[in-house]
PDB file of N, CA and C in Angstrom:
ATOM      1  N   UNK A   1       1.726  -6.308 -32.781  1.00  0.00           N
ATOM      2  CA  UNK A   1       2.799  -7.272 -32.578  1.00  0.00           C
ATOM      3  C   UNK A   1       3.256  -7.346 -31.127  1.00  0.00           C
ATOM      4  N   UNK A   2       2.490  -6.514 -30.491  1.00  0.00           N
ATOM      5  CA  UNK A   2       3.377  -6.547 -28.986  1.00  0.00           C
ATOM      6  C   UNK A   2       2.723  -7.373 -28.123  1.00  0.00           C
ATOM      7  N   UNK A   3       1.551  -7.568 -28.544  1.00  0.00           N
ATOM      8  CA  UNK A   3       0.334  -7.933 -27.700  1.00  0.00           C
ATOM      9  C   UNK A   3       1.053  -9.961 -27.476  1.00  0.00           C
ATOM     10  N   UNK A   4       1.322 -10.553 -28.234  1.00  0.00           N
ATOM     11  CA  UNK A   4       1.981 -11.849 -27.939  1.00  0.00           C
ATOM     12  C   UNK A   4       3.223 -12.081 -26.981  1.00  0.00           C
ATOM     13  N   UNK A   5       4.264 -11.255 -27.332  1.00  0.00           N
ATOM     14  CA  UNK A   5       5.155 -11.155 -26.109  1.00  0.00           C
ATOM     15  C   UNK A   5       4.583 -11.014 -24.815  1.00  0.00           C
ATOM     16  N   UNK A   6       3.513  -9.527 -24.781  1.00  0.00           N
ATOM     17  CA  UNK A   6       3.018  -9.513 -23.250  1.00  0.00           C
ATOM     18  C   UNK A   6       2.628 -10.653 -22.899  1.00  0.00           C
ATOM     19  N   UNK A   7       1.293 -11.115 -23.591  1.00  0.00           N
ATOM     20  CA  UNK A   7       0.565 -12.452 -23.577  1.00  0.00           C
ATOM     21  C   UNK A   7       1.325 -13.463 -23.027  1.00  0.00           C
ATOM     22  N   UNK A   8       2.635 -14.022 -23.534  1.00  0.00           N
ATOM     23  CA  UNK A   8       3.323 -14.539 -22.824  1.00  0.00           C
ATOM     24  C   UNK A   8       4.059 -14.487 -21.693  1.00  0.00           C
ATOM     25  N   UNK A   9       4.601 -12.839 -21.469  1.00  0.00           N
ATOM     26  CA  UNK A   9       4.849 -12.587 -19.939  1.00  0.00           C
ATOM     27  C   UNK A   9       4.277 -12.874 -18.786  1.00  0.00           C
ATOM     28  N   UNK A  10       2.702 -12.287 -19.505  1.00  0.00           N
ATOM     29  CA  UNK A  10       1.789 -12.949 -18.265  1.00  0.00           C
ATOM     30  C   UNK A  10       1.171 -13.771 -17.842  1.00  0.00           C
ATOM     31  N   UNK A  11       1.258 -14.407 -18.642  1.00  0.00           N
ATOM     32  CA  UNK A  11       0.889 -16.355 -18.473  1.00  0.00           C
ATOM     33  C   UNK A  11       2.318 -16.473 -17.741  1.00  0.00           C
ATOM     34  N   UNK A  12       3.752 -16.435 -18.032  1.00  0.00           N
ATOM     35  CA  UNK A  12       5.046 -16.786 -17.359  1.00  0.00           C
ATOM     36  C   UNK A  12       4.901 -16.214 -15.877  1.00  0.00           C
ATOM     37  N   UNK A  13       3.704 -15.170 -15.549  1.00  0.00           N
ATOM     38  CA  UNK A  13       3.972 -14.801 -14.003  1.00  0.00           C
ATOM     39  C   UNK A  13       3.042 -15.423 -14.055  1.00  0.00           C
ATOM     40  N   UNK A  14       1.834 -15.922 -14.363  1.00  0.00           N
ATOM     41  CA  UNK A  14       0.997 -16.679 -13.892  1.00  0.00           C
ATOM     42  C   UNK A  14       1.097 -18.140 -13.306  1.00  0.00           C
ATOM     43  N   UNK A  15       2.363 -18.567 -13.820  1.00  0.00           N
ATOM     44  CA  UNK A  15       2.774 -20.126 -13.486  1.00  0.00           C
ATOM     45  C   UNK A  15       3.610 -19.737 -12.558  1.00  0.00           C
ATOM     46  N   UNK A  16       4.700 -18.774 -12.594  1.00  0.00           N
ATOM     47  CA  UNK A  16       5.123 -18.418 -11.614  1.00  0.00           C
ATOM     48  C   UNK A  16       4.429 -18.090  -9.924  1.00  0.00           C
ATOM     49  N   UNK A  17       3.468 -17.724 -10.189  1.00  0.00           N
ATOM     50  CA  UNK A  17       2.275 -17.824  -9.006  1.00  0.00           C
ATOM     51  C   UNK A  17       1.606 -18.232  -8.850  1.00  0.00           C
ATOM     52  N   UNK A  18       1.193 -19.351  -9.583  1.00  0.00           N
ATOM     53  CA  UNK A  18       0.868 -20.971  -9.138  1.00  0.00           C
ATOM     54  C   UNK A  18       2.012 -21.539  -8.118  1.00  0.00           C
ATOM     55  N   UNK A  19       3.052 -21.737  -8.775  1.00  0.00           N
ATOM     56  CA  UNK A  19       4.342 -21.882  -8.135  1.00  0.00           C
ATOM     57  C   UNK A  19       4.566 -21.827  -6.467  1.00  0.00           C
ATOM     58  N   UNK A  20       3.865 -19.956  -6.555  1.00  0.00           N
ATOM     59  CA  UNK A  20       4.562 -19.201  -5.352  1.00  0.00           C
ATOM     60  C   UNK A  20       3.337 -19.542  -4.262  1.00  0.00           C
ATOM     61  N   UNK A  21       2.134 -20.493  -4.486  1.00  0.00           N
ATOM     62  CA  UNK A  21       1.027 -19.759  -3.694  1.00  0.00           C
ATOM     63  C   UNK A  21       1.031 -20.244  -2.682  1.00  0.00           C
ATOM     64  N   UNK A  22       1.859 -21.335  -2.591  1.00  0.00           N
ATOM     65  CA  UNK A  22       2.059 -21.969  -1.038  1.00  0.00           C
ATOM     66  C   UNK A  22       3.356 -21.458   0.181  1.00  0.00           C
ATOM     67  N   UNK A  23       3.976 -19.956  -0.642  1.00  0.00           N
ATOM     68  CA  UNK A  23       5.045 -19.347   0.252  1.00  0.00           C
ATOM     69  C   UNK A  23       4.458 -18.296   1.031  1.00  0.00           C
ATOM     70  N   UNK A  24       5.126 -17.885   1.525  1.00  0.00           N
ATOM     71  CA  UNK A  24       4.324 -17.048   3.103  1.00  0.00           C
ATOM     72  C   UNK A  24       3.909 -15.425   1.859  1.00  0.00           C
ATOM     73  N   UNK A  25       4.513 -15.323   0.669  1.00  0.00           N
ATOM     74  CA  UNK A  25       3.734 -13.872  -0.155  1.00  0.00           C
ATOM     75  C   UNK A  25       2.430 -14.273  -0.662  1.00  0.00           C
ATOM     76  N   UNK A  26       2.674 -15.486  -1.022  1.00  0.00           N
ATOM     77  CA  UNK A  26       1.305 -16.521  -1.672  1.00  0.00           C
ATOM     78  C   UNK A  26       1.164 -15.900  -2.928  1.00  0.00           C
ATOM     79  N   UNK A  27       0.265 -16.360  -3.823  1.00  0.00           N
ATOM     80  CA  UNK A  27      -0.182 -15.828  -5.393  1.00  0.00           C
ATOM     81  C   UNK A  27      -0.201 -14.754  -5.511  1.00  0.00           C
ATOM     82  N   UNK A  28      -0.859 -13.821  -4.667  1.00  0.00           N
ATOM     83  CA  UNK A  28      -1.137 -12.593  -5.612  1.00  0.00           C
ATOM     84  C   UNK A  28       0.761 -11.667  -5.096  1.00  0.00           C
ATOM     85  N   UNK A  29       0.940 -11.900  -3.737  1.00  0.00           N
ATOM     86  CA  UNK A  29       2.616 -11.735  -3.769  1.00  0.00           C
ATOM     87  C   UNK A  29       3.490 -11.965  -5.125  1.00  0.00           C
ATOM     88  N   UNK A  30       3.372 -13.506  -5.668  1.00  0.00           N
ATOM     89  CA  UNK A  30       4.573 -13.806  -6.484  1.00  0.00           C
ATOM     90  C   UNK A  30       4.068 -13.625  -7.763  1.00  0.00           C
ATOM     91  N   UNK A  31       2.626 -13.132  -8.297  1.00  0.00           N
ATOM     92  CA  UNK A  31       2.485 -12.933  -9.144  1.00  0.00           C
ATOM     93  C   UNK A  31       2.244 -11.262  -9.598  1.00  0.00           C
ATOM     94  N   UNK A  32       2.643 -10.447  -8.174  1.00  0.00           N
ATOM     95  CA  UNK A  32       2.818  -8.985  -8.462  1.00  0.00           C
ATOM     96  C   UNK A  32       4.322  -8.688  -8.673  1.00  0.00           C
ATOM     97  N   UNK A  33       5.104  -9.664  -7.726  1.00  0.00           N
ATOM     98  CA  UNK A  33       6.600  -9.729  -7.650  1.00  0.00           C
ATOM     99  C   UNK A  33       7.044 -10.166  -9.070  1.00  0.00           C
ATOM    100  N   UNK A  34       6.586 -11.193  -9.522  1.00  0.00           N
ATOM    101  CA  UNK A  34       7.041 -11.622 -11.301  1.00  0.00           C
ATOM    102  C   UNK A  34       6.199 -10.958 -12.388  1.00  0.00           C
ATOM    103  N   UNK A  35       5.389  -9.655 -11.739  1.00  0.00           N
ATOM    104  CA  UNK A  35       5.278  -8.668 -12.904  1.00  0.00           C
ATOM    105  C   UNK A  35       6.342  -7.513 -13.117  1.00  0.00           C
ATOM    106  N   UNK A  36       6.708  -7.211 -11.575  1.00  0.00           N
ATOM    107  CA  UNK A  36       7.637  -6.032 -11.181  1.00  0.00           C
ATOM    108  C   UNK A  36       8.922  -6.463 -11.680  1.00  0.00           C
ATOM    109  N   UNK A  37       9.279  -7.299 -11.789  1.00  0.00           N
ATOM    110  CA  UNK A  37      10.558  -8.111 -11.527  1.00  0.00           C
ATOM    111  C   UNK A  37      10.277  -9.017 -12.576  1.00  0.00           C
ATOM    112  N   UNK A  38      11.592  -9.702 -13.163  1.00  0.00           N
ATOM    113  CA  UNK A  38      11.317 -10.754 -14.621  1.00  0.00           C
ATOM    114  C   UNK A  38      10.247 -12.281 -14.035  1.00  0.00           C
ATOM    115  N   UNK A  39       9.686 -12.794 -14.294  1.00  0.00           N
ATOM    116  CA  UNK A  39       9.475 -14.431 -14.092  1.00  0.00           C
ATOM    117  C   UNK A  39      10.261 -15.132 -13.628  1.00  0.00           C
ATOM    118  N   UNK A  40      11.241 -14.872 -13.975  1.00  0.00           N
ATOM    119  CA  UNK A  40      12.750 -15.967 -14.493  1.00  0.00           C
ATOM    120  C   UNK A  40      13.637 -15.986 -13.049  1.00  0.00           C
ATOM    121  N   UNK A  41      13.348 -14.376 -13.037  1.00  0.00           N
ATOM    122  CA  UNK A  41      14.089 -14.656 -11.273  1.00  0.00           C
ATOM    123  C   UNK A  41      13.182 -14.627 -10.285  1.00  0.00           C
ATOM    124  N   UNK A  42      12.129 -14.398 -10.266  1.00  0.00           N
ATOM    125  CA  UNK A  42      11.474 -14.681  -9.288  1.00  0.00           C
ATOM    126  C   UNK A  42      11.104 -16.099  -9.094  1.00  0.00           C
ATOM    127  N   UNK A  43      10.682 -16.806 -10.141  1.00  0.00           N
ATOM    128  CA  UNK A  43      11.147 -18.272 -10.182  1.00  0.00           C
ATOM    129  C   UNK A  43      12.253 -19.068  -9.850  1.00  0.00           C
ATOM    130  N   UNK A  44      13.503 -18.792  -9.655  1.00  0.00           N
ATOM    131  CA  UNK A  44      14.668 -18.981  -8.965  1.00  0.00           C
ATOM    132  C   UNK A  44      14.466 -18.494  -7.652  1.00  0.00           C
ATOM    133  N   UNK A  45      14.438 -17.466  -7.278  1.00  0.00           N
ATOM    134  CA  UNK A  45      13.216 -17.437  -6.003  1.00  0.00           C
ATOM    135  C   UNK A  45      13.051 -18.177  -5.100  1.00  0.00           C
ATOM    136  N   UNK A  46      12.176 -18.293  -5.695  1.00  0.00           N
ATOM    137  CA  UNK A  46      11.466 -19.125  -4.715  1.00  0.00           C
ATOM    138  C   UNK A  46      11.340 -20.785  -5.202  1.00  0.00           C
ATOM    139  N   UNK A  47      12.328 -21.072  -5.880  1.00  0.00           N
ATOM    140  CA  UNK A  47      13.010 -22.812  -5.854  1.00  0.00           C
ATOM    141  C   UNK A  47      13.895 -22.507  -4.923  1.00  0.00           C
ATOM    142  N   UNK A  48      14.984 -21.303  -4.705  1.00  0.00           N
ATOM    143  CA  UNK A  48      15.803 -21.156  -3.974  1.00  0.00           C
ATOM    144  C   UNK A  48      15.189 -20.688  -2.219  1.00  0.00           C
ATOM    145  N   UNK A  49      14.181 -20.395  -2.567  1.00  0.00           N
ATOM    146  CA  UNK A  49      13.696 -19.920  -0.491  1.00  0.00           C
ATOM    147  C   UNK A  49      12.819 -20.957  -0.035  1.00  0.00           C
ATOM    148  N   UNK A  50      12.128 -21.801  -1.023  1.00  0.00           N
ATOM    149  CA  UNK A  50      11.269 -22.683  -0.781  1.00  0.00           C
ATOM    150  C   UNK A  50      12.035 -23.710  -0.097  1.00  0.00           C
ATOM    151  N   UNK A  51      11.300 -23.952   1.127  1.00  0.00           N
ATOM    152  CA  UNK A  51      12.107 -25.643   2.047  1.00  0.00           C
ATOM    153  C   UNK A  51      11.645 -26.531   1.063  1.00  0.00           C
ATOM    154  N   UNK A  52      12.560 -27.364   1.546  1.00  0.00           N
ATOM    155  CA  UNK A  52      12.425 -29.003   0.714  1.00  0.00           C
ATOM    156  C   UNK A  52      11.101 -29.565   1.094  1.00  0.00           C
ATOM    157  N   UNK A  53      10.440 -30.620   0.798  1.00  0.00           N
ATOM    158  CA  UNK A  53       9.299 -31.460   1.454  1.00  0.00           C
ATOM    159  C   UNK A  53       9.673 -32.566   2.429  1.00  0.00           C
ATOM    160  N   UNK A  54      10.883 -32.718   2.307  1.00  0.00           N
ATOM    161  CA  UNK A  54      11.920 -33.777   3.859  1.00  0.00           C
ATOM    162  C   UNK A  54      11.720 -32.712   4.943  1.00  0.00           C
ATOM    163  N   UNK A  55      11.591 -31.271   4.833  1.00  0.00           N
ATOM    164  CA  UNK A  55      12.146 -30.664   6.180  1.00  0.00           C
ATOM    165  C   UNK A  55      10.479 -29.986   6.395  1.00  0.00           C
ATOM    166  N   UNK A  56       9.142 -30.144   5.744  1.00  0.00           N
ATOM    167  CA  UNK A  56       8.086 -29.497   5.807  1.00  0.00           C
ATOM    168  C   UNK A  56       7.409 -30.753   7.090  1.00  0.00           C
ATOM    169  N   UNK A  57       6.808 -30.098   8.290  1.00  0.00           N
ATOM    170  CA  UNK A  57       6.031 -31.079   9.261  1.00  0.00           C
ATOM    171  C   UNK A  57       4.329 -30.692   8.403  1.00  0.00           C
ATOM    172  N   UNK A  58       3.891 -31.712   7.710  1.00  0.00           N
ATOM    173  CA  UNK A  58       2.238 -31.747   7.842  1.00  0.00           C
ATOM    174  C   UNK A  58       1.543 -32.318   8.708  1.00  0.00           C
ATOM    175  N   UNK A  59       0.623 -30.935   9.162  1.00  0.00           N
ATOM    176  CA  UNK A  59      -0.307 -31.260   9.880  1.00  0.00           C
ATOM    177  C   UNK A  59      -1.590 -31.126   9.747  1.00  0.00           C
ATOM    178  N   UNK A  60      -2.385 -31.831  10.248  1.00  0.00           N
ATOM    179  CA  UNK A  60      -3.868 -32.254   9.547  1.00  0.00           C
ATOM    180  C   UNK A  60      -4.326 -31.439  10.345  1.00  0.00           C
ATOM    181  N   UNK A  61      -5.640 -30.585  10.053  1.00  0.00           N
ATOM    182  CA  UNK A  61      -6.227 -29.810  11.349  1.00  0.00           C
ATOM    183  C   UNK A  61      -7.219 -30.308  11.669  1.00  0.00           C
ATOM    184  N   UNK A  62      -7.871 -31.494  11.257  1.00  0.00           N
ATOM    185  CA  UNK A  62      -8.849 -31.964  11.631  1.00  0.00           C
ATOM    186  C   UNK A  62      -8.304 -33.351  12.674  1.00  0.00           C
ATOM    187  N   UNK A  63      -7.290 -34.112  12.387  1.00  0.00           N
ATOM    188  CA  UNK A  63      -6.787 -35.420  13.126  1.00  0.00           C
ATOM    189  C   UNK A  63      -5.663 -34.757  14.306  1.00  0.00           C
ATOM    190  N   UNK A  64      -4.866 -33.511  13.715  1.00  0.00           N
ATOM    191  CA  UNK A  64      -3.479 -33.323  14.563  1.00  0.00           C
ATOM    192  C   UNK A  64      -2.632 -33.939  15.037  1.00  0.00           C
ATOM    193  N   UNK A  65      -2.390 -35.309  13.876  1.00  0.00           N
ATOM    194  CA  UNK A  65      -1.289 -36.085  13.533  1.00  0.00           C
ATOM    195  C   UNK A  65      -0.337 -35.374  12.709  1.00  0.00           C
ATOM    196  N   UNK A  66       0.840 -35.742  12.812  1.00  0.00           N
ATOM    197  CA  UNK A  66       1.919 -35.338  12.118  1.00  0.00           C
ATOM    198  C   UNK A  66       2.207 -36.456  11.287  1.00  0.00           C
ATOM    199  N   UNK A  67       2.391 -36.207  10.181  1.00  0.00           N
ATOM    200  CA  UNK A  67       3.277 -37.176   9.168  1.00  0.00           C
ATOM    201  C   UNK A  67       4.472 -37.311   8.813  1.00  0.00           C
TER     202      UNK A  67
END
């Protein structure tokens, strides 16, 4: 019976580090951090440390235009 709860924990850090893989810990960071630590807040997290996409400059490395 325990084996479904885990099952679900770790799929919940797994989306959670999908989530995280574009922050400076990246995937295997937020998905060691939301094993150590619940999902739930590490997911608040990093909605909460993550910049907005208004304040992100992309840059192309092949053109080195800014958008």
């Amino acid at each position: 019976m325990i084996v479904i709860p885990t099952f679900v924990y770790v799929v919940l850090c797994l989306l959670v580090a999908y989530r995280g893989r574009r922050t400076h810990i990246g995937y295997l960071g937020s998905f060691l951090l939301s094993l150590f630590i619940t999902p739930v807040i590490v997911f608040v997290g990093l909605l909460l440390l993550t910049p907005s996409p208004e304040n992100v400059e992309i840059v192309y490395r092949g053109d080195k235009q800014k958008v």
